[in-house]
PDB file of N, CA and C in Angstrom:
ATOM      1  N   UNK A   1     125.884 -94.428 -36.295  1.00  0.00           N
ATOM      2  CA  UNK A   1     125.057 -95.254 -35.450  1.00  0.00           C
ATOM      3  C   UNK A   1     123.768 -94.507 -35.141  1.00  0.00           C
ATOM      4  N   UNK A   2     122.571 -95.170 -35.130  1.00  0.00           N
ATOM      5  CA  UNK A   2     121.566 -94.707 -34.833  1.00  0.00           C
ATOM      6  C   UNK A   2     121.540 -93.858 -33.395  1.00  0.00           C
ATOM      7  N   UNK A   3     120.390 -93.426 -32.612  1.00  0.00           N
ATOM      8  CA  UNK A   3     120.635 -92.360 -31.440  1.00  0.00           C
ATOM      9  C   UNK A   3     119.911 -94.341 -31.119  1.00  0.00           C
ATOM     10  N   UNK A   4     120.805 -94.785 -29.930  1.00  0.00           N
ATOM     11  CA  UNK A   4     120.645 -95.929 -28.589  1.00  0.00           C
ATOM     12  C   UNK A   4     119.723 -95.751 -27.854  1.00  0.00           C
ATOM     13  N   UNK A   5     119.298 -94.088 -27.842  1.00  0.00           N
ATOM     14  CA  UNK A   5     118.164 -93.750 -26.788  1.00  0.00           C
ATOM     15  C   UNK A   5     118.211 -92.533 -26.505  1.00  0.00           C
ATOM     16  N   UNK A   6     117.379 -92.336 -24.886  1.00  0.00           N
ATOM     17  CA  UNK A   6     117.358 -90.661 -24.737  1.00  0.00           C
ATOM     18  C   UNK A   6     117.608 -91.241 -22.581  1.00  0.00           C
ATOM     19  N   UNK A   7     118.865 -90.121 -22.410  1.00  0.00           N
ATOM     20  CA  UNK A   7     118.841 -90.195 -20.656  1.00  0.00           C
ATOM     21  C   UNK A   7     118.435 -88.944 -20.306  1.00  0.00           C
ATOM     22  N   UNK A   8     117.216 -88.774 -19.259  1.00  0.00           N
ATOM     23  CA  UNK A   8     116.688 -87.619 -18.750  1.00  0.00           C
ATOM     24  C   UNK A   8     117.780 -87.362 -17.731  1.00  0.00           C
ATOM     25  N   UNK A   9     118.640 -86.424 -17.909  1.00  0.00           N
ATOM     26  CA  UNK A   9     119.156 -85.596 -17.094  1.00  0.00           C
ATOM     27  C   UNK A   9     118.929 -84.914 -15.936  1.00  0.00           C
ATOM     28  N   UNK A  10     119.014 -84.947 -14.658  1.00  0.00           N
ATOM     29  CA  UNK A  10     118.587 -83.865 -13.898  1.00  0.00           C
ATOM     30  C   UNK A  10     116.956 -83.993 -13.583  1.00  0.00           C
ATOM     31  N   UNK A  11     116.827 -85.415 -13.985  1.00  0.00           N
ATOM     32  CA  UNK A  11     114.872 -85.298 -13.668  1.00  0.00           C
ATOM     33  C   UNK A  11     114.593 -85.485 -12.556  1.00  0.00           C
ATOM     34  N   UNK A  12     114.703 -85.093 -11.069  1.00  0.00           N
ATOM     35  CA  UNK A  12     114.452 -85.367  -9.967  1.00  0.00           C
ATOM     36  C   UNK A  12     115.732 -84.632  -8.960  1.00  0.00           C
ATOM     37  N   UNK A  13     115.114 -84.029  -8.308  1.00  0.00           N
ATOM     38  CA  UNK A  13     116.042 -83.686  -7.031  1.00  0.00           C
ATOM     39  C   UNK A  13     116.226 -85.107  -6.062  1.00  0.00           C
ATOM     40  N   UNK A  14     117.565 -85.379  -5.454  1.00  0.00           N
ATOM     41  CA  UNK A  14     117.528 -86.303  -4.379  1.00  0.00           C
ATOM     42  C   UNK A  14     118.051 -85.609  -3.249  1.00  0.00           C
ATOM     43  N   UNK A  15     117.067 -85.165  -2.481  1.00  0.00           N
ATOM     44  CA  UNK A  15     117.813 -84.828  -1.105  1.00  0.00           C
ATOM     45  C   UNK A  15     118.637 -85.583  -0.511  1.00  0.00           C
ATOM     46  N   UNK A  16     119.980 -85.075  -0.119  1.00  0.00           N
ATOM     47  CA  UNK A  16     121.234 -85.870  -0.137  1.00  0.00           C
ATOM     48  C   UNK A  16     120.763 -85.993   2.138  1.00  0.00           C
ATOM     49  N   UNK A  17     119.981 -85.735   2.466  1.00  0.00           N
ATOM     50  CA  UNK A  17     119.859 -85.226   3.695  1.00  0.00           C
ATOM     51  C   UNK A  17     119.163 -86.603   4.018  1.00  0.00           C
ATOM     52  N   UNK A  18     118.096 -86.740   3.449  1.00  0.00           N
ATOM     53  CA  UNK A  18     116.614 -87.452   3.363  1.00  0.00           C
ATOM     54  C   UNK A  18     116.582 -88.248   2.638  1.00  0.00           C
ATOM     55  N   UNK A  19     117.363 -88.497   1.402  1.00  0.00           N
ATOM     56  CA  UNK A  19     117.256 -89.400   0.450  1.00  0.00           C
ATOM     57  C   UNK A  19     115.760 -89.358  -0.036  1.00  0.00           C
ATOM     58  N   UNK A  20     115.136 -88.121  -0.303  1.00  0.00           N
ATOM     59  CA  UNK A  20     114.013 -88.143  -0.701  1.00  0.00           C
ATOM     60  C   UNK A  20     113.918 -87.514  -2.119  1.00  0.00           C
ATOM     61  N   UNK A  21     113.026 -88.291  -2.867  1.00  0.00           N
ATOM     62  CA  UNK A  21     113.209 -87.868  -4.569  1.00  0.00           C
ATOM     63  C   UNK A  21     111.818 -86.496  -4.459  1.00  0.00           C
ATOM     64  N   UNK A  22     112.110 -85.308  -5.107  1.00  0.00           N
ATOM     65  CA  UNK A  22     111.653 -84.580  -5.242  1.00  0.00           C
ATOM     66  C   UNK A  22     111.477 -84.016  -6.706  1.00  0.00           C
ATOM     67  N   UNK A  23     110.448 -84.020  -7.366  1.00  0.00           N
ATOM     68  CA  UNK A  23     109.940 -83.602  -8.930  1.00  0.00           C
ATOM     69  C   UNK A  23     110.001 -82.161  -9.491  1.00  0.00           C
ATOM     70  N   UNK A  24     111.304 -81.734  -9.012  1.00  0.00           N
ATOM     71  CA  UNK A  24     111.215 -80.394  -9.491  1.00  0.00           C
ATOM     72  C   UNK A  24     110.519 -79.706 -10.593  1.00  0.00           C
ATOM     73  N   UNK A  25     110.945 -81.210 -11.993  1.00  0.00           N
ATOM     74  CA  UNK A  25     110.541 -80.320 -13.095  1.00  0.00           C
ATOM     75  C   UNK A  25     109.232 -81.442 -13.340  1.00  0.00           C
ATOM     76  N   UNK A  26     108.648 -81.016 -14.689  1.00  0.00           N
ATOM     77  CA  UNK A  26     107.720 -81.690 -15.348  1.00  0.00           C
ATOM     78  C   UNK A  26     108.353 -83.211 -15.235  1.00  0.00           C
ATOM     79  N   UNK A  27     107.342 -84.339 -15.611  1.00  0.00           N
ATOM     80  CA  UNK A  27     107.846 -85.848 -15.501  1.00  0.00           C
ATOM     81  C   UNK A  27     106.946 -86.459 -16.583  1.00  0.00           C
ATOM     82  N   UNK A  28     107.707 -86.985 -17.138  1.00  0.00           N
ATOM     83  CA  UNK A  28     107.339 -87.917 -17.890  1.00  0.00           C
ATOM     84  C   UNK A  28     107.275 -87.136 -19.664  1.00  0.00           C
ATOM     85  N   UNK A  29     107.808 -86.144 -19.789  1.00  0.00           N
ATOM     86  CA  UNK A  29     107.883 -85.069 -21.220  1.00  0.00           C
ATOM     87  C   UNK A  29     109.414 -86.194 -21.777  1.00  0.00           C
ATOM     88  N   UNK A  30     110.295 -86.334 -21.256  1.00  0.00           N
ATOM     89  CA  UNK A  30     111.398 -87.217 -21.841  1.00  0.00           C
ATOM     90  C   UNK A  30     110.885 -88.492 -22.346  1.00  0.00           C
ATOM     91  N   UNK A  31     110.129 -89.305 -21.370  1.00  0.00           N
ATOM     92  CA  UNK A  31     110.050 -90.503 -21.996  1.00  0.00           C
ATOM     93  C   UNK A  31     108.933 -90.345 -23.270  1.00  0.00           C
ATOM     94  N   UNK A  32     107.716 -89.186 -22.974  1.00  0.00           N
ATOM     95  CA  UNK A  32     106.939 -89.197 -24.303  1.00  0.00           C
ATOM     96  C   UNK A  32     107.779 -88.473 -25.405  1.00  0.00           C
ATOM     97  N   UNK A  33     108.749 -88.187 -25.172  1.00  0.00           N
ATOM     98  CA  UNK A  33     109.685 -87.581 -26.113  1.00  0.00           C
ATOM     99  C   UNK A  33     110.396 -88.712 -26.876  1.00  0.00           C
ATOM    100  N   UNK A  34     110.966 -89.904 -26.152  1.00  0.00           N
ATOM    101  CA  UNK A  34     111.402 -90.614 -26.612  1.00  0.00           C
ATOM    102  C   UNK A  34     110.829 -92.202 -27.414  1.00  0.00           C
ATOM    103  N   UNK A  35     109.083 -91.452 -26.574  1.00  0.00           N
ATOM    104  CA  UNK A  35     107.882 -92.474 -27.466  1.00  0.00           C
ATOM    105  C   UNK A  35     107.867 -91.784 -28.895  1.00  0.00           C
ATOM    106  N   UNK A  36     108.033 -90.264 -29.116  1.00  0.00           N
ATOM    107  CA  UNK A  36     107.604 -89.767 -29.773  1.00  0.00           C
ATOM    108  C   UNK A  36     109.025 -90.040 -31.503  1.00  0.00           C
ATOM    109  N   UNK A  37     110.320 -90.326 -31.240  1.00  0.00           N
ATOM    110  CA  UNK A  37     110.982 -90.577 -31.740  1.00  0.00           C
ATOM    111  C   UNK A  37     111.275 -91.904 -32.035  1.00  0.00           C
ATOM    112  N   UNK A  38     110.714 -92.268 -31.572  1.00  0.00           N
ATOM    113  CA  UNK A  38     110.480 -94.144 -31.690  1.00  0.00           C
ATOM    114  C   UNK A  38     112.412 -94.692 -31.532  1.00  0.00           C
ATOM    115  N   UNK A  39     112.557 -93.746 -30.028  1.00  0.00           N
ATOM    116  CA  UNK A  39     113.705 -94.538 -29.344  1.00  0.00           C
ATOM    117  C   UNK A  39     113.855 -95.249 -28.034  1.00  0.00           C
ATOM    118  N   UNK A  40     114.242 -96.249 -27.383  1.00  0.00           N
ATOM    119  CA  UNK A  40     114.153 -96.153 -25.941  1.00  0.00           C
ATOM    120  C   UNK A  40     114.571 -95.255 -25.238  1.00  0.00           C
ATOM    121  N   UNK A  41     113.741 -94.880 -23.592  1.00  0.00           N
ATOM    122  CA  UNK A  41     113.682 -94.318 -22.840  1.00  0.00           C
ATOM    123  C   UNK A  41     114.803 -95.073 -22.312  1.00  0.00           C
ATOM    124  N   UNK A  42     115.944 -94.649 -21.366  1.00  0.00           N
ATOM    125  CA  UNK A  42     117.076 -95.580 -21.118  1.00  0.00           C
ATOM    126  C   UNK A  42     117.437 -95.190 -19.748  1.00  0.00           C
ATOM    127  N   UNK A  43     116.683 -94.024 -19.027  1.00  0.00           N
ATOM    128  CA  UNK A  43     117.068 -94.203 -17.656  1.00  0.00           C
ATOM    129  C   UNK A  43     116.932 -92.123 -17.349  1.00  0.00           C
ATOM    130  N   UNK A  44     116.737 -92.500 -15.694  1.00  0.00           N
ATOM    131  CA  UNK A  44     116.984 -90.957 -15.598  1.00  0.00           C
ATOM    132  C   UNK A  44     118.142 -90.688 -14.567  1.00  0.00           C
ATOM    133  N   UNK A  45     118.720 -89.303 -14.863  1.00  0.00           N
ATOM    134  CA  UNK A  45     119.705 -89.462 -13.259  1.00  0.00           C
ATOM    135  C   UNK A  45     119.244 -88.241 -12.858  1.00  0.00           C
ATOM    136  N   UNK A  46     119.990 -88.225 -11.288  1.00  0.00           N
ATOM    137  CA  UNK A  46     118.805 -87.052 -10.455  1.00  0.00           C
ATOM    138  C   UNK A  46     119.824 -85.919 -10.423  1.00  0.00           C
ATOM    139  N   UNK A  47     119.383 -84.994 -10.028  1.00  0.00           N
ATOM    140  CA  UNK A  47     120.104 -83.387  -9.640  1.00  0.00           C
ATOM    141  C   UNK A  47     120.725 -83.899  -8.266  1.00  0.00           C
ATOM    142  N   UNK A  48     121.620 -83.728  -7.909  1.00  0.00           N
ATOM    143  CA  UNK A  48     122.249 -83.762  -6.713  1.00  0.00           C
ATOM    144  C   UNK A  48     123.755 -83.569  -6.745  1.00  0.00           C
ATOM    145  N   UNK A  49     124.168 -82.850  -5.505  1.00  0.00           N
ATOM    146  CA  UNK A  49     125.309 -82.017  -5.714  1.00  0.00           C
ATOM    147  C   UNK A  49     126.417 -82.946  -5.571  1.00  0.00           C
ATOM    148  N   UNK A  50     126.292 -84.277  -5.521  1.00  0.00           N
ATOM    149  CA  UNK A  50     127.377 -85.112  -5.675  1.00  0.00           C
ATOM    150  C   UNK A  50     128.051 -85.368  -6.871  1.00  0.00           C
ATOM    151  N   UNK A  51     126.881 -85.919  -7.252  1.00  0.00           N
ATOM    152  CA  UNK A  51     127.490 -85.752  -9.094  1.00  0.00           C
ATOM    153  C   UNK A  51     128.052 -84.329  -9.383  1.00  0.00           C
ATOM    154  N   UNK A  52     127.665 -83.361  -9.558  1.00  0.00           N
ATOM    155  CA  UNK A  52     127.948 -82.118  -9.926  1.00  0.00           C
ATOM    156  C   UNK A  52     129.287 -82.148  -9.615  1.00  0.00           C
ATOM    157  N   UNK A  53     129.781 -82.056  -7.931  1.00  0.00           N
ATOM    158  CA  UNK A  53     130.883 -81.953  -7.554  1.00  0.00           C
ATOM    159  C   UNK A  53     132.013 -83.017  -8.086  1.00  0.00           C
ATOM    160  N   UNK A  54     131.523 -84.165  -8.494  1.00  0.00           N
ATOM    161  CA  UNK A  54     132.255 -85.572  -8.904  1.00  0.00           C
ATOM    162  C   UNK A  54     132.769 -84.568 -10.857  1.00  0.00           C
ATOM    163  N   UNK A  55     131.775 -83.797 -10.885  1.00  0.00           N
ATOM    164  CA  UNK A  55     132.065 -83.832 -12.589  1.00  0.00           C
ATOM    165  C   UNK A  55     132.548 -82.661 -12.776  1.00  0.00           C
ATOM    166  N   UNK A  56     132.992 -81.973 -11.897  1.00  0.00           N
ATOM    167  CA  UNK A  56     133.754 -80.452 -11.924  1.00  0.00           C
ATOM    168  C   UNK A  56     135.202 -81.138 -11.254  1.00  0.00           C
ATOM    169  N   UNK A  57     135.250 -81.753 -10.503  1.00  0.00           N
ATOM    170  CA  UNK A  57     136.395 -82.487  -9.823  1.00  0.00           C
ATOM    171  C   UNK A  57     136.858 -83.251 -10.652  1.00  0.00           C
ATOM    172  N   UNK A  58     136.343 -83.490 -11.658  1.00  0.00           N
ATOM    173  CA  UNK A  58     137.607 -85.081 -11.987  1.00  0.00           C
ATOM    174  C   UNK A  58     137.040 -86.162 -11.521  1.00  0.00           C
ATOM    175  N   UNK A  59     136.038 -86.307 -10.712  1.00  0.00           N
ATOM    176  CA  UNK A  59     136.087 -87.746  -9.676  1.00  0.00           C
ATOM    177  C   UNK A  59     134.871 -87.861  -9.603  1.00  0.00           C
ATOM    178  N   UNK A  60     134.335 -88.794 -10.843  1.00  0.00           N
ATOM    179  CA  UNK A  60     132.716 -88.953 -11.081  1.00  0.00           C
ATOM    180  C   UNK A  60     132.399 -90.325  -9.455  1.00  0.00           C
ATOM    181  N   UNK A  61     131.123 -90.057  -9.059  1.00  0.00           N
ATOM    182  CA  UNK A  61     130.727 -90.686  -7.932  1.00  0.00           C
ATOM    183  C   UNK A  61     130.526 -92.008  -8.305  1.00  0.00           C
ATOM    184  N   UNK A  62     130.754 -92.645  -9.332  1.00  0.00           N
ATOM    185  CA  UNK A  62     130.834 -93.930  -9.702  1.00  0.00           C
ATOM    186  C   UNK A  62     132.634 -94.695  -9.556  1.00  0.00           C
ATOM    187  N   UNK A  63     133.218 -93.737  -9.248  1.00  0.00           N
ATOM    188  CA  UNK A  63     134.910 -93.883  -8.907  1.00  0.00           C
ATOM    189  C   UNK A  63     134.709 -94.048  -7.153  1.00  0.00           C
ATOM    190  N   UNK A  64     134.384 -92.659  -6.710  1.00  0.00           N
ATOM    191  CA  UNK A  64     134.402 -92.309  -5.609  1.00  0.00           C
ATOM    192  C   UNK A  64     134.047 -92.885  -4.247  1.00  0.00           C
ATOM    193  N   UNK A  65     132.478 -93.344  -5.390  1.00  0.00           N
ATOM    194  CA  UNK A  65     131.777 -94.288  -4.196  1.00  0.00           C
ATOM    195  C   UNK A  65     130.599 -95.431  -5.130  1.00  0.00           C
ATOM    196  N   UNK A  66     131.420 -96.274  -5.504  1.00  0.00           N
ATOM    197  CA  UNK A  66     130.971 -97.254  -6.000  1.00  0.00           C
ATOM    198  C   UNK A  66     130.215 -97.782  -5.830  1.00  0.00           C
ATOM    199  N   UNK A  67     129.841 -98.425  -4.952  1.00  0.00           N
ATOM    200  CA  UNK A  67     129.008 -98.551  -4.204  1.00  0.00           C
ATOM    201  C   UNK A  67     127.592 -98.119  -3.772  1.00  0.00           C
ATOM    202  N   UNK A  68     127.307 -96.770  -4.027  1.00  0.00           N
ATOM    203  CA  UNK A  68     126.532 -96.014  -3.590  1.00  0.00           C
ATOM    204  C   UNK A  68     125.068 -96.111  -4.254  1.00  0.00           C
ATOM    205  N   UNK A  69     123.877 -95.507  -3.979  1.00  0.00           N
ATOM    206  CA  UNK A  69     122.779 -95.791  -4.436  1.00  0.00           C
ATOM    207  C   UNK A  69     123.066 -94.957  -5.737  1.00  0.00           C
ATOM    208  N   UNK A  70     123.991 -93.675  -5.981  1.00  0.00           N
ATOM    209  CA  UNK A  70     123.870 -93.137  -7.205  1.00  0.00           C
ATOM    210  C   UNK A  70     124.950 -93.437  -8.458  1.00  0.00           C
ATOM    211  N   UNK A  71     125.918 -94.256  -8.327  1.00  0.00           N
ATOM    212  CA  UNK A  71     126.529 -95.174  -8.660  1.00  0.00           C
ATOM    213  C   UNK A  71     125.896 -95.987  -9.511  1.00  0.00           C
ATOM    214  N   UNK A  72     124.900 -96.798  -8.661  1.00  0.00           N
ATOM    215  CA  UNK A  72     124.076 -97.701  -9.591  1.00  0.00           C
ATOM    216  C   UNK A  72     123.048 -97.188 -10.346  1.00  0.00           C
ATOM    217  N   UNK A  73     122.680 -95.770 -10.349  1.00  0.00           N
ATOM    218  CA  UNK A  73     122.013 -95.490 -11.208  1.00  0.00           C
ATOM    219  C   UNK A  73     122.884 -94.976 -11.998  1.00  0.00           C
ATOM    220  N   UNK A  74     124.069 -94.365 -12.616  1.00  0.00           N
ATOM    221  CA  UNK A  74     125.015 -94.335 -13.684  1.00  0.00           C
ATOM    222  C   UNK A  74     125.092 -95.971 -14.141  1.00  0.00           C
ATOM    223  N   UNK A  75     125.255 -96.915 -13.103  1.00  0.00           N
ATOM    224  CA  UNK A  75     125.566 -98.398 -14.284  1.00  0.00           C
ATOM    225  C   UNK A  75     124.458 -99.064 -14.642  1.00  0.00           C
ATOM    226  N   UNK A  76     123.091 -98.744 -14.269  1.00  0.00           N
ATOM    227  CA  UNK A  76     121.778 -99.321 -14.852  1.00  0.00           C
ATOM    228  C   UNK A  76     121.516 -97.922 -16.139  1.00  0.00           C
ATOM    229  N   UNK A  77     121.871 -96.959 -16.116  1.00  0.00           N
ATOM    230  CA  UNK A  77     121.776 -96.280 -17.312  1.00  0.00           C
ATOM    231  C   UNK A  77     122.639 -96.904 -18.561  1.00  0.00           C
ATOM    232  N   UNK A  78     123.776 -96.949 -18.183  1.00  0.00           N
ATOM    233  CA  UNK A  78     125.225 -97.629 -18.639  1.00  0.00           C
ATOM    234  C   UNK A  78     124.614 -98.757 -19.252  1.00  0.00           C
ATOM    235  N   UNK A  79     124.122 -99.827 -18.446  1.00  0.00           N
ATOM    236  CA  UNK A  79     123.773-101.216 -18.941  1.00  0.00           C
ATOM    237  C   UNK A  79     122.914-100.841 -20.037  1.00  0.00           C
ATOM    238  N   UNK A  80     121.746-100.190 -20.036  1.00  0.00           N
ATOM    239  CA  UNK A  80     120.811 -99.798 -21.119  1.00  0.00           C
ATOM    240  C   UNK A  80     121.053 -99.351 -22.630  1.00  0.00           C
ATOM    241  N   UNK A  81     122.437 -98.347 -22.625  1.00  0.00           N
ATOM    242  CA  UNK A  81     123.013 -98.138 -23.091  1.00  0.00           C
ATOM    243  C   UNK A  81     123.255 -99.274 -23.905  1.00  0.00           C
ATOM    244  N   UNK A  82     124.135-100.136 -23.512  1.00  0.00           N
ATOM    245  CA  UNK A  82     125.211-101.317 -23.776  1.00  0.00           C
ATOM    246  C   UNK A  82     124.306-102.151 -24.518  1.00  0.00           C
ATOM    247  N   UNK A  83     122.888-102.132 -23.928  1.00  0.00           N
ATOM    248  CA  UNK A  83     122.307-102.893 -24.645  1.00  0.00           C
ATOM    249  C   UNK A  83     122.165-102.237 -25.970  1.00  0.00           C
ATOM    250  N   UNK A  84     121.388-101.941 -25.876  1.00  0.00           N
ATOM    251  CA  UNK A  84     120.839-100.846 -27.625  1.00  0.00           C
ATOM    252  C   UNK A  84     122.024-101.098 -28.264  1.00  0.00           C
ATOM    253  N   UNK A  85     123.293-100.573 -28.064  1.00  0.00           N
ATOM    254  CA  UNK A  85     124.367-100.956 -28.910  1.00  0.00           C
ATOM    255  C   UNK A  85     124.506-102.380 -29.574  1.00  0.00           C
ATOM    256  N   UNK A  86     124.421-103.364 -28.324  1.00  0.00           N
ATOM    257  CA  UNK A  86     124.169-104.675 -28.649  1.00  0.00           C
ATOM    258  C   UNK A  86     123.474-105.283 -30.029  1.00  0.00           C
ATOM    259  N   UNK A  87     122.045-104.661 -29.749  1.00  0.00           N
ATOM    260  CA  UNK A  87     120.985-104.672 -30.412  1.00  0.00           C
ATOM    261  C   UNK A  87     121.401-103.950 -31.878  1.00  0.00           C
ATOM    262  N   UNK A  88     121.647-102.534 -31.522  1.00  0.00           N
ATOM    263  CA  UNK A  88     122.326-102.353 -32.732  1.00  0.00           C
ATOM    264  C   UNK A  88     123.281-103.485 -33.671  1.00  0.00           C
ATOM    265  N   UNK A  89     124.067-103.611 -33.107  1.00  0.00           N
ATOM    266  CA  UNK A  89     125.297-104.535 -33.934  1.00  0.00           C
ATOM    267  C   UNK A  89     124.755-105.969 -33.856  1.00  0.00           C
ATOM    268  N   UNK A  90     124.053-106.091 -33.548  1.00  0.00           N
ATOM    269  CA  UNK A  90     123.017-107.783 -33.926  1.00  0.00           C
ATOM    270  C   UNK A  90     122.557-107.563 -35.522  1.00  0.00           C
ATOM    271  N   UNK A  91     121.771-106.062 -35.206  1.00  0.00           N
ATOM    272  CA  UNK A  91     120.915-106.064 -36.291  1.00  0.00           C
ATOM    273  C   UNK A  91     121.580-105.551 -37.605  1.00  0.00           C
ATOM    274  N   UNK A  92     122.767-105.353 -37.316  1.00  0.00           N
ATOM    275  CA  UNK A  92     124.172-105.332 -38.627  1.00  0.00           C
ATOM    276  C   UNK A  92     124.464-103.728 -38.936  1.00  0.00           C
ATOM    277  N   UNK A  93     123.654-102.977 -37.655  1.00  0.00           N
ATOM    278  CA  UNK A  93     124.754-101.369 -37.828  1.00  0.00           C
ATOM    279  C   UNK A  93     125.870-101.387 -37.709  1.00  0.00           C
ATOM    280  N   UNK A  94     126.895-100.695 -38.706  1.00  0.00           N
ATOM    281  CA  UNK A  94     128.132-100.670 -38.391  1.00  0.00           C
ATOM    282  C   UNK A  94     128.365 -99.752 -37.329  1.00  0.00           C
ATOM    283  N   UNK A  95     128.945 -99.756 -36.109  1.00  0.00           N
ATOM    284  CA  UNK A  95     129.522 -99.182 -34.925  1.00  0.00           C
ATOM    285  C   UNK A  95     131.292 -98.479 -34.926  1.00  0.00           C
ATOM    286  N   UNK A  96     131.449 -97.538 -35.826  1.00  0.00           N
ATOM    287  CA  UNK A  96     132.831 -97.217 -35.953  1.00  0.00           C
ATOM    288  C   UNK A  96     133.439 -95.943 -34.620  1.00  0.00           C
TER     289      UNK A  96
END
């Protein structure tokens, strides 16, 4: 299967205190990365010690707390995902 896309990892601190997004690193090098490969850009998720702790635990924050504002950014990445695949297998890639 072709690469579906590119997810920026870790592109933003979210203060879990403040709920404030903070730009630790450079912005916007992923998505011209993923202009540059002629793939979609498909979403970013942030640095924050929830996830971390959810993915050393066993118990990703999309289990935990469903609900949550970072939750929905795992299932709007997810959806993006789903699509491209979609798209893929429309356009007659085999998906094994």
């Amino acid at each position: 299967m072709p690469i579906p896309g590119i997810v920026k990892s870790m592109s933003y601190f979210l203060c879990p205190r403040y709920d404030e997004r903070t730009e630790i690193f450079s912005h916007c090098g992923t998505r011209q990365a993923a202009e540059a490969m002629g793939v979609p850009f498909l979403g970013e998720v942030p640095l924050r010690v929830a996830i971390r702790d959810g993915g050393d635990n066993g118990k990703p924050v999309t289990a935990i707390q469903p609900d949550s504002p970072l939750a929905a950014i795992y299932r709007e990445v997810a959806g993006a995902v789903a699509q491209q695949i979609s798209i893929a297998g429309q356009e007659g890639v085999v998906i094994n």
